[in-house]
PDB file of N, CA and C in Angstrom:
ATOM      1  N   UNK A   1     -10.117 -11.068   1.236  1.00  0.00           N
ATOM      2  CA  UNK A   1     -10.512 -11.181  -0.147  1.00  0.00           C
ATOM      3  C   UNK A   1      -9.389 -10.701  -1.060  1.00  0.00           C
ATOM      4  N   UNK A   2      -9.817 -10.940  -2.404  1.00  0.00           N
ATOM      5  CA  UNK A   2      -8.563 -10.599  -3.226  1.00  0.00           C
ATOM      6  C   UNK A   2      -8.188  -9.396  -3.789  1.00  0.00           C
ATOM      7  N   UNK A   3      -9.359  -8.397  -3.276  1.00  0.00           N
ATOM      8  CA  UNK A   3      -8.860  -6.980  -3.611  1.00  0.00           C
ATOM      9  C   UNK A   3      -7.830  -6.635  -2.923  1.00  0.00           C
ATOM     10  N   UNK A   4      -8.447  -6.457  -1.229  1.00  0.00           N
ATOM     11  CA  UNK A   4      -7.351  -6.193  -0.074  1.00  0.00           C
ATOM     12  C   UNK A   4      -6.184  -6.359  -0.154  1.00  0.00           C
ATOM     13  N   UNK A   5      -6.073  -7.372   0.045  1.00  0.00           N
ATOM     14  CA  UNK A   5      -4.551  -8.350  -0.298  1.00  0.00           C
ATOM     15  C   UNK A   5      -3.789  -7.708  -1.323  1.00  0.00           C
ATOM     16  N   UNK A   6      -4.344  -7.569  -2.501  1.00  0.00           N
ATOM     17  CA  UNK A   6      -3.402  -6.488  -3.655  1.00  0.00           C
ATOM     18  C   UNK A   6      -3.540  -5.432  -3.512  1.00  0.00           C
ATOM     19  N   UNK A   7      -4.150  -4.700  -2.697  1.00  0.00           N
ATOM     20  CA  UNK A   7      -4.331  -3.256  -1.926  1.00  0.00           C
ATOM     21  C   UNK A   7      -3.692  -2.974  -1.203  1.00  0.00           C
ATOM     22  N   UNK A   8      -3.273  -4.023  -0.232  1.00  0.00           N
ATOM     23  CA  UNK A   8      -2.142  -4.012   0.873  1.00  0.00           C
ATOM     24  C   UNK A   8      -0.754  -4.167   0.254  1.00  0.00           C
ATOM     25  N   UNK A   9      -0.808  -5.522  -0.710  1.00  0.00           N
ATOM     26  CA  UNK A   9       0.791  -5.575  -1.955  1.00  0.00           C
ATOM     27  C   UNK A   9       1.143  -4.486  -2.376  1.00  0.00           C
ATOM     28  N   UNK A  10       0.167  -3.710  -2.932  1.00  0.00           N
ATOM     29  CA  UNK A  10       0.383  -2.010  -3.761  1.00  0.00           C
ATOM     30  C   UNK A  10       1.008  -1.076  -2.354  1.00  0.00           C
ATOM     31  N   UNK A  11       0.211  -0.949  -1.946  1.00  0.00           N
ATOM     32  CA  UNK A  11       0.668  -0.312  -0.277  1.00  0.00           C
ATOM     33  C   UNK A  11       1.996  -0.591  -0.166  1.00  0.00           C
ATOM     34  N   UNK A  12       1.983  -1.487   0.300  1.00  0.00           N
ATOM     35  CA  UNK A  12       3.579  -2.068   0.601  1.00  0.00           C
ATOM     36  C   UNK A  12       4.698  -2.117  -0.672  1.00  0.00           C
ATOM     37  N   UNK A  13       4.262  -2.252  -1.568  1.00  0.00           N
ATOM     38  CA  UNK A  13       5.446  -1.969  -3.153  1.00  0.00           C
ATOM     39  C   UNK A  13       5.995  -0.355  -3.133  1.00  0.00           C
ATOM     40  N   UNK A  14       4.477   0.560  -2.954  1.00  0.00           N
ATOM     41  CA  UNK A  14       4.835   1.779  -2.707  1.00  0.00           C
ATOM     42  C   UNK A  14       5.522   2.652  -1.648  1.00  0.00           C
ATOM     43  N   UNK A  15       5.186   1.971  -0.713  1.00  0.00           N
ATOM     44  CA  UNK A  15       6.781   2.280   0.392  1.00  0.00           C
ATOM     45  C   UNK A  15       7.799   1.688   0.213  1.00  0.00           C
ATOM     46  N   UNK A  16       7.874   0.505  -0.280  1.00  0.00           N
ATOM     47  CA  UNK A  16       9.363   0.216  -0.438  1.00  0.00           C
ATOM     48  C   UNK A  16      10.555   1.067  -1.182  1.00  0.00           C
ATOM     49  N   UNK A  17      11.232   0.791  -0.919  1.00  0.00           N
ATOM     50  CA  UNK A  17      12.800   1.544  -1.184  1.00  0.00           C
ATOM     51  C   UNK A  17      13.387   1.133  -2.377  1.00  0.00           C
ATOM     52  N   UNK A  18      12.532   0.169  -3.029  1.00  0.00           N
ATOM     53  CA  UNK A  18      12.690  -0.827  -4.301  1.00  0.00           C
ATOM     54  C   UNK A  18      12.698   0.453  -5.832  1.00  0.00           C
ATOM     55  N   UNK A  19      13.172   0.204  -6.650  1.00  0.00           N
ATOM     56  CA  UNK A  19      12.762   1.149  -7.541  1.00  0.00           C
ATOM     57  C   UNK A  19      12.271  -0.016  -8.593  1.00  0.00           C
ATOM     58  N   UNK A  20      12.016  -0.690  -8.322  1.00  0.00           N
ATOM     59  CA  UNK A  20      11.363  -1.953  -8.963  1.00  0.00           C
ATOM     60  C   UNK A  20      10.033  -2.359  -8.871  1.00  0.00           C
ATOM     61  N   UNK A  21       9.106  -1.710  -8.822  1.00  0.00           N
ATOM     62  CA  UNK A  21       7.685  -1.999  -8.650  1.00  0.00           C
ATOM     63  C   UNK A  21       6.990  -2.776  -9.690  1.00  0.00           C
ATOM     64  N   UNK A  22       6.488  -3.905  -9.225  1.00  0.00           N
ATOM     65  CA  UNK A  22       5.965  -4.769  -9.567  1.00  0.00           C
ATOM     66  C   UNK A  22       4.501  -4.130 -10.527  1.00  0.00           C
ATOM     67  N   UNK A  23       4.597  -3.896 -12.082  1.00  0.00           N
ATOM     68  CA  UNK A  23       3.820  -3.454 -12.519  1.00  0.00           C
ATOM     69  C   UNK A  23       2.676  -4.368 -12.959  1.00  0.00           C
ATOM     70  N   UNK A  24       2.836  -5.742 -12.634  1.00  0.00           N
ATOM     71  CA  UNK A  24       1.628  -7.060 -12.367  1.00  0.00           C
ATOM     72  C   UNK A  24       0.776  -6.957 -11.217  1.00  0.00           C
ATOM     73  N   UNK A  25       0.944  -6.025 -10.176  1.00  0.00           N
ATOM     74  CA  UNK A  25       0.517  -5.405  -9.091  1.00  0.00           C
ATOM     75  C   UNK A  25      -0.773  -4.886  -9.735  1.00  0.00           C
ATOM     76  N   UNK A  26      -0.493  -4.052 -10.435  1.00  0.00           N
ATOM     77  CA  UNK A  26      -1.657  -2.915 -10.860  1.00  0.00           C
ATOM     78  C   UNK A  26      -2.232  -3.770 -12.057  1.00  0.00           C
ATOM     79  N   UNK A  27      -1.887  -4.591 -12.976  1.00  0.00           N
ATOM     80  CA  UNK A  27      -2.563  -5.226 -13.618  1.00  0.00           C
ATOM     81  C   UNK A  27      -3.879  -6.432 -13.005  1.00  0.00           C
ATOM     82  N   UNK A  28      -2.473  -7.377 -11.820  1.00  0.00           N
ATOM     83  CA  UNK A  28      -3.812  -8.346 -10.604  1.00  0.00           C
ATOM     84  C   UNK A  28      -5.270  -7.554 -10.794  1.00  0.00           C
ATOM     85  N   UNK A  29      -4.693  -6.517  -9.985  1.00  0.00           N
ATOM     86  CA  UNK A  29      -5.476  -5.520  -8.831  1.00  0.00           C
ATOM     87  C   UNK A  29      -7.042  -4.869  -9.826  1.00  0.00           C
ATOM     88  N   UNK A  30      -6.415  -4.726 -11.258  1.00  0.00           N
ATOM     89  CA  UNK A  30      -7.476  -4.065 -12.269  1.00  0.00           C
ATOM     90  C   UNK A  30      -8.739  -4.855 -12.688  1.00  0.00           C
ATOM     91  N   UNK A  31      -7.604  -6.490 -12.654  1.00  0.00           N
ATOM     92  CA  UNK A  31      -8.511  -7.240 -13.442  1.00  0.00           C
ATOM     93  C   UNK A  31      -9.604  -7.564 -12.169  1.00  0.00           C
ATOM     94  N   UNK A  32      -9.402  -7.634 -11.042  1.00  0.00           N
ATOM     95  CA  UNK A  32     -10.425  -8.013 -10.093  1.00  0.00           C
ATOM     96  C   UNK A  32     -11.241  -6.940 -10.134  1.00  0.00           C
ATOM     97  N   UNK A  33     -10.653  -5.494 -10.024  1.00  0.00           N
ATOM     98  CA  UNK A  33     -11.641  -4.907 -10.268  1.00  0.00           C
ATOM     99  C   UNK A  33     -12.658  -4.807 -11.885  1.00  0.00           C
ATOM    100  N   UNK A  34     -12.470  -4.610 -12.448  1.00  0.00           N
ATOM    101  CA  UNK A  34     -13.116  -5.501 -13.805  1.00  0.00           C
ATOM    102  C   UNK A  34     -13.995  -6.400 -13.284  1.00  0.00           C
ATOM    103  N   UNK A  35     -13.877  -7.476 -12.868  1.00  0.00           N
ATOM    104  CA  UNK A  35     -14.460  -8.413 -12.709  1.00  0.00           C
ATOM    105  C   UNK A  35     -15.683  -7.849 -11.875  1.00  0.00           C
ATOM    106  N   UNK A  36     -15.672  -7.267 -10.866  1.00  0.00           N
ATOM    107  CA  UNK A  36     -16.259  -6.715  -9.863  1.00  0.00           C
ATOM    108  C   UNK A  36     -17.278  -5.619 -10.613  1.00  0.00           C
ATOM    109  N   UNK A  37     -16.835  -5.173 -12.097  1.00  0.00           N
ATOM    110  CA  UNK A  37     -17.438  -3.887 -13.044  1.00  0.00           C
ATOM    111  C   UNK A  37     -17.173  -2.511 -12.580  1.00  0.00           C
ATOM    112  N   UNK A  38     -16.232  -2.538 -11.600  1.00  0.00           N
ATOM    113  CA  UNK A  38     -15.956  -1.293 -11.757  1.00  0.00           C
ATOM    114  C   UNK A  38     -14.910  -0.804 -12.646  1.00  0.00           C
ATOM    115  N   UNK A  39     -15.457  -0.708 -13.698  1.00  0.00           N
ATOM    116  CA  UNK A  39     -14.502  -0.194 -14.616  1.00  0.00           C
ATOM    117  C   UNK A  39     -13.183   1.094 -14.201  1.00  0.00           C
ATOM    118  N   UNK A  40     -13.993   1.829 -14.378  1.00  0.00           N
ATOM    119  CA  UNK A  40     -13.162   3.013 -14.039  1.00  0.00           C
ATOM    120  C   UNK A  40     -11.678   2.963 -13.060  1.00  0.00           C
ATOM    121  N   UNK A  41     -12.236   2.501 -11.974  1.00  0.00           N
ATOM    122  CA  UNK A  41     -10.959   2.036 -11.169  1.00  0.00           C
ATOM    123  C   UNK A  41      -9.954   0.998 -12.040  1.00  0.00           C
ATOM    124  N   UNK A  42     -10.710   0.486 -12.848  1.00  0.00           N
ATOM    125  CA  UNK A  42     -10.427  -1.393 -13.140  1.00  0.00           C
ATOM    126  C   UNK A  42      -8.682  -0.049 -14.238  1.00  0.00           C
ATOM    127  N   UNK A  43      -9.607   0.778 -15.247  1.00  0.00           N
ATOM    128  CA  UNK A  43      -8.457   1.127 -16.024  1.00  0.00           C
ATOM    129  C   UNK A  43      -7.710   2.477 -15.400  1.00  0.00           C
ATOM    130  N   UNK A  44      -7.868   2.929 -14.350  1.00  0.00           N
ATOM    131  CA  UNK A  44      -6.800   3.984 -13.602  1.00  0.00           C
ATOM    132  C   UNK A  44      -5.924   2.845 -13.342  1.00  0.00           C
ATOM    133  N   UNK A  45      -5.730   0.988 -12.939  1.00  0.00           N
ATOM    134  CA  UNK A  45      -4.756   0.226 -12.152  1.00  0.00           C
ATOM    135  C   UNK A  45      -4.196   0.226 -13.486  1.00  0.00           C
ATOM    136  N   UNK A  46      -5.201  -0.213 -14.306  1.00  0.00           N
ATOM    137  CA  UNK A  46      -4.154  -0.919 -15.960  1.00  0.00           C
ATOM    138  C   UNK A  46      -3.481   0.369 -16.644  1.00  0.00           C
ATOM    139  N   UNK A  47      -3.920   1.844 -16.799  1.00  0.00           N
ATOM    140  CA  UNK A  47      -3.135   2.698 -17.292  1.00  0.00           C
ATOM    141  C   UNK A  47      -1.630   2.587 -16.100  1.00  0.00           C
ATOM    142  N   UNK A  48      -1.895   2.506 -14.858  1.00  0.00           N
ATOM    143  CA  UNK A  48      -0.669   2.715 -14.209  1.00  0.00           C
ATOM    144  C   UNK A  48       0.143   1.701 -14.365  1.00  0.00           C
ATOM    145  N   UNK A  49      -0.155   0.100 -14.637  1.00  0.00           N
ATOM    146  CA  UNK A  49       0.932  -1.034 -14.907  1.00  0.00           C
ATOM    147  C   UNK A  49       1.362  -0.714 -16.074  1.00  0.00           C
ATOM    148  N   UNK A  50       0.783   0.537 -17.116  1.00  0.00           N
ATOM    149  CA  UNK A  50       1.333   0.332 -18.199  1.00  0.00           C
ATOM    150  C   UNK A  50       2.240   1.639 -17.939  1.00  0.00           C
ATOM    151  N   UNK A  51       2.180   2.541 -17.358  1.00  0.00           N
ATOM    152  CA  UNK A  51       2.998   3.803 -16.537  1.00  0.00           C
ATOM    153  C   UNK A  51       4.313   2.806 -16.196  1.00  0.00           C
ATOM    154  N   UNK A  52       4.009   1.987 -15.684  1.00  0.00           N
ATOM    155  CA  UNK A  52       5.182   1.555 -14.659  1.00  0.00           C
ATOM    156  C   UNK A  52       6.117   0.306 -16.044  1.00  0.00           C
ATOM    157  N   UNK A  53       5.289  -0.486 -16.867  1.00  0.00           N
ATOM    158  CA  UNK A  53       6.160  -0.790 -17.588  1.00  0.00           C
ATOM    159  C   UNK A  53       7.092   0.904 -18.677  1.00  0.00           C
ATOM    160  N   UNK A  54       6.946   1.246 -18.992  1.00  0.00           N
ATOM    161  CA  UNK A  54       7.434   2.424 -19.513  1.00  0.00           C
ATOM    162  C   UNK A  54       8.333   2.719 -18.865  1.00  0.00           C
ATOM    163  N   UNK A  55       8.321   2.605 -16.882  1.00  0.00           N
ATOM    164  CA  UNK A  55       9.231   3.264 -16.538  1.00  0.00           C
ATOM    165  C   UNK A  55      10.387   1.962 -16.427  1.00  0.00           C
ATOM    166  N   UNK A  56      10.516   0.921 -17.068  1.00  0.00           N
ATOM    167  CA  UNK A  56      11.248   0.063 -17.062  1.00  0.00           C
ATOM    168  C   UNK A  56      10.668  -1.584 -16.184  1.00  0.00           C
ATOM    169  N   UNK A  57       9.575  -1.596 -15.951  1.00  0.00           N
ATOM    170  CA  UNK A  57       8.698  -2.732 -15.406  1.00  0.00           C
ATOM    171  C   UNK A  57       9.775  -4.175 -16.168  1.00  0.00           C
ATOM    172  N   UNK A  58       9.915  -5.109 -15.797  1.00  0.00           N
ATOM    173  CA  UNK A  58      10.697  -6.184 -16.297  1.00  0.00           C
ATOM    174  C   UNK A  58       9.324  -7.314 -16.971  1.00  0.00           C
ATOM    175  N   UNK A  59       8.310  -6.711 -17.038  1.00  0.00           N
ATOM    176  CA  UNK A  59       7.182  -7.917 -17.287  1.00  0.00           C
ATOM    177  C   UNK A  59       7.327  -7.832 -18.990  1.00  0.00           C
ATOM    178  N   UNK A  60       7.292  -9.423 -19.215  1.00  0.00           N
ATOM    179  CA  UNK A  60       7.406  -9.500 -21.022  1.00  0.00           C
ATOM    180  C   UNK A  60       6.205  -8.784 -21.870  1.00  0.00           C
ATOM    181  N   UNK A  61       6.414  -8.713 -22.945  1.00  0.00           N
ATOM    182  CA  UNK A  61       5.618  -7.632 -23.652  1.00  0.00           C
ATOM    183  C   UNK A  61       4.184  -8.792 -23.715  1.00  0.00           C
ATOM    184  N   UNK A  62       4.071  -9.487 -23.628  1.00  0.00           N
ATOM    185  CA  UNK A  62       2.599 -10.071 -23.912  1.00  0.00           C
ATOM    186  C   UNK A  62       1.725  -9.392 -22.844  1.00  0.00           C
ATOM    187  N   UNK A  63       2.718  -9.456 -21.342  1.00  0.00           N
ATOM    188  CA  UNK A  63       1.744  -9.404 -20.237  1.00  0.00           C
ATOM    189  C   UNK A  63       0.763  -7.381 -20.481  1.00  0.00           C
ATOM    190  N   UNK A  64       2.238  -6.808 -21.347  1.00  0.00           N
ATOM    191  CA  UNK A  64       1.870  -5.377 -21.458  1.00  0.00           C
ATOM    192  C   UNK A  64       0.211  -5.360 -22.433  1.00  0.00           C
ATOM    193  N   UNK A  65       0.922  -6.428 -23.547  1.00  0.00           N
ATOM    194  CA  UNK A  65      -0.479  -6.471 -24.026  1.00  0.00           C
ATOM    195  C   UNK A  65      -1.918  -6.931 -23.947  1.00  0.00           C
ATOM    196  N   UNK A  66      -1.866  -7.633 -22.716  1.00  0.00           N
ATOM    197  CA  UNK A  66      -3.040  -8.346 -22.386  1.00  0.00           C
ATOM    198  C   UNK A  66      -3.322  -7.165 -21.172  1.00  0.00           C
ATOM    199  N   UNK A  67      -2.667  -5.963 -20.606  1.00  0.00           N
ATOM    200  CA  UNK A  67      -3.571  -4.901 -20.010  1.00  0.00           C
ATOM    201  C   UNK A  67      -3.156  -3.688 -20.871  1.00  0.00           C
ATOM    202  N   UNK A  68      -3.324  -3.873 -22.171  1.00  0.00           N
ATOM    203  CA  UNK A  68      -3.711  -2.809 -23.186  1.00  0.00           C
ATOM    204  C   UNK A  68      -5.017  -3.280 -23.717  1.00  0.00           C
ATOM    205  N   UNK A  69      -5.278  -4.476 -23.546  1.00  0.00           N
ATOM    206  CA  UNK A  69      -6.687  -4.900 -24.119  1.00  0.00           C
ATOM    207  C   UNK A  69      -7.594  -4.921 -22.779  1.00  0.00           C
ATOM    208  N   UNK A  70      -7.497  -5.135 -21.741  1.00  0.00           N
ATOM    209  CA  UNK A  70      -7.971  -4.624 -20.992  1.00  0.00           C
ATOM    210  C   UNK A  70      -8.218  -3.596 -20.183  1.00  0.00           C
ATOM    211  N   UNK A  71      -7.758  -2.493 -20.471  1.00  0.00           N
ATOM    212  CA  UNK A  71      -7.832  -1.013 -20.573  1.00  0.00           C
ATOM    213  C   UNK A  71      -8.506  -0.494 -21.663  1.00  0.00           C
ATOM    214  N   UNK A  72      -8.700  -1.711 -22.370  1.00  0.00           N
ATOM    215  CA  UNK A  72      -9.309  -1.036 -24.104  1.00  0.00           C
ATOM    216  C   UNK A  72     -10.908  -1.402 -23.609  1.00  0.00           C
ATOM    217  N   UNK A  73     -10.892  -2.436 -23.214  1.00  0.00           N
ATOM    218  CA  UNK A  73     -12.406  -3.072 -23.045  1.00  0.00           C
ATOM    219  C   UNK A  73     -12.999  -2.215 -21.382  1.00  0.00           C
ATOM    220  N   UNK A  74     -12.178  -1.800 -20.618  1.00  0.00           N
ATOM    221  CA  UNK A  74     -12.945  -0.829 -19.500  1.00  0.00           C
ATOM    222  C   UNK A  74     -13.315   0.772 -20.375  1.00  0.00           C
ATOM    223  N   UNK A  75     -12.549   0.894 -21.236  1.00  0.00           N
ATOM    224  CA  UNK A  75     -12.861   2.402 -22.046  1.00  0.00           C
ATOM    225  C   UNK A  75     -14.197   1.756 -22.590  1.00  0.00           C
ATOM    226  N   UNK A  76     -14.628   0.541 -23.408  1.00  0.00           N
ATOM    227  CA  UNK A  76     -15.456   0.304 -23.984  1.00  0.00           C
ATOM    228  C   UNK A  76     -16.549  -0.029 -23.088  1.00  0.00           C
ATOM    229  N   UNK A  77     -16.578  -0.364 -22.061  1.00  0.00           N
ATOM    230  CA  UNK A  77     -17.887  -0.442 -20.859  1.00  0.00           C
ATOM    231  C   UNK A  77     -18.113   0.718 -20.699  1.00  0.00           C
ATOM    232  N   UNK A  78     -17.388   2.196 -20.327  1.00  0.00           N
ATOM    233  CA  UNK A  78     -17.346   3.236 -20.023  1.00  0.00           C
ATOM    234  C   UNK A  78     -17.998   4.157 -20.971  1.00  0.00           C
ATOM    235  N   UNK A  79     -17.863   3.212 -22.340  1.00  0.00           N
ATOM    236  CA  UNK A  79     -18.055   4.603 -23.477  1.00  0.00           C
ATOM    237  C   UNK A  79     -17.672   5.401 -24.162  1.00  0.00           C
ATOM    238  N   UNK A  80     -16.346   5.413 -23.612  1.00  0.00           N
ATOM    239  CA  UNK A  80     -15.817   5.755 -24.125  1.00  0.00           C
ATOM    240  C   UNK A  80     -14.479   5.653 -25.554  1.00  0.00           C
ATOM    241  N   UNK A  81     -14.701   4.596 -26.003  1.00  0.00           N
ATOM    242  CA  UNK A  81     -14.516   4.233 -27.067  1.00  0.00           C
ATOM    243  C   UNK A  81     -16.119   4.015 -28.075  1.00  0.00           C
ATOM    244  N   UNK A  82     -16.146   4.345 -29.511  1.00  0.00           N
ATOM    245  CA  UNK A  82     -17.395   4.256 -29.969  1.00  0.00           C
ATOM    246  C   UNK A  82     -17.330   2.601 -30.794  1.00  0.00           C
ATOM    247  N   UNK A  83     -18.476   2.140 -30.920  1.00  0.00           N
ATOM    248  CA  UNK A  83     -18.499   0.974 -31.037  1.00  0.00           C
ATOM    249  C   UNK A  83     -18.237   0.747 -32.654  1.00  0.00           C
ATOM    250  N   UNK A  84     -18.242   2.169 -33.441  1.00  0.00           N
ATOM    251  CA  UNK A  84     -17.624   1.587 -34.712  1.00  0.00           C
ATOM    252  C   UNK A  84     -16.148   0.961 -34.794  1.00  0.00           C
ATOM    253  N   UNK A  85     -15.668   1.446 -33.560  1.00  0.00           N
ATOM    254  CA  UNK A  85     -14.349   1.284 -34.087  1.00  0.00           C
ATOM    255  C   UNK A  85     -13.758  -0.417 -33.449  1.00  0.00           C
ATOM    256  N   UNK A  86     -14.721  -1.335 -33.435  1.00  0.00           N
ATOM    257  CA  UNK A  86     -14.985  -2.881 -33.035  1.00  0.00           C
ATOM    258  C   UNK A  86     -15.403  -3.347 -34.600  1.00  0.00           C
ATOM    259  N   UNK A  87     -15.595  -2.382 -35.379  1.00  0.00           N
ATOM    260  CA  UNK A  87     -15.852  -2.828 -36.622  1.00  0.00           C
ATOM    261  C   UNK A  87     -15.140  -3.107 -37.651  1.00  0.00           C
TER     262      UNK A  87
END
């Protein structure tokens, strides 16, 4: 299934010797979880693709912003954002 598979990619990015980690890794990996509703996990993957662009990730700034909005919307399943601020 398609968690595994990017569970095993992450696995394997993180042993590598690469200092290049694929920060679309942790974005894949969030949105399935999302999908799945587990939030919480869904935005620990998307805060870390956005960790890893910071630390120099090569992914163009759209991709950064499409898991800033999805890190925004797992805070908002969670609650932790209040719903005035959708207003």
């Amino acid at each position: 299934d398609a968690l595994r598979d990017l569970n095993a990619a992450v696995t394997l990015e993180e042993k590598s010797s690469s200092s290049e980690f694929d920060a679309d890794l942790y974005h894949q990996r969030g949105a399935v979880q999302h999908r799945l509703q587990d939030y919480r996990t869904a935005a620990r993957d998307f805060a870390l693709a956005l960790e890893k662009d910071e630390e120099g990730s090569q992914r163009p700034r759209q991709e950064a912003a499409r898991t800033w909005n999805m890190l925004g919307l797992c805070e908002a399943q969670l609650g932790l954002v209040a719903h005035e601020s959708f207003v």
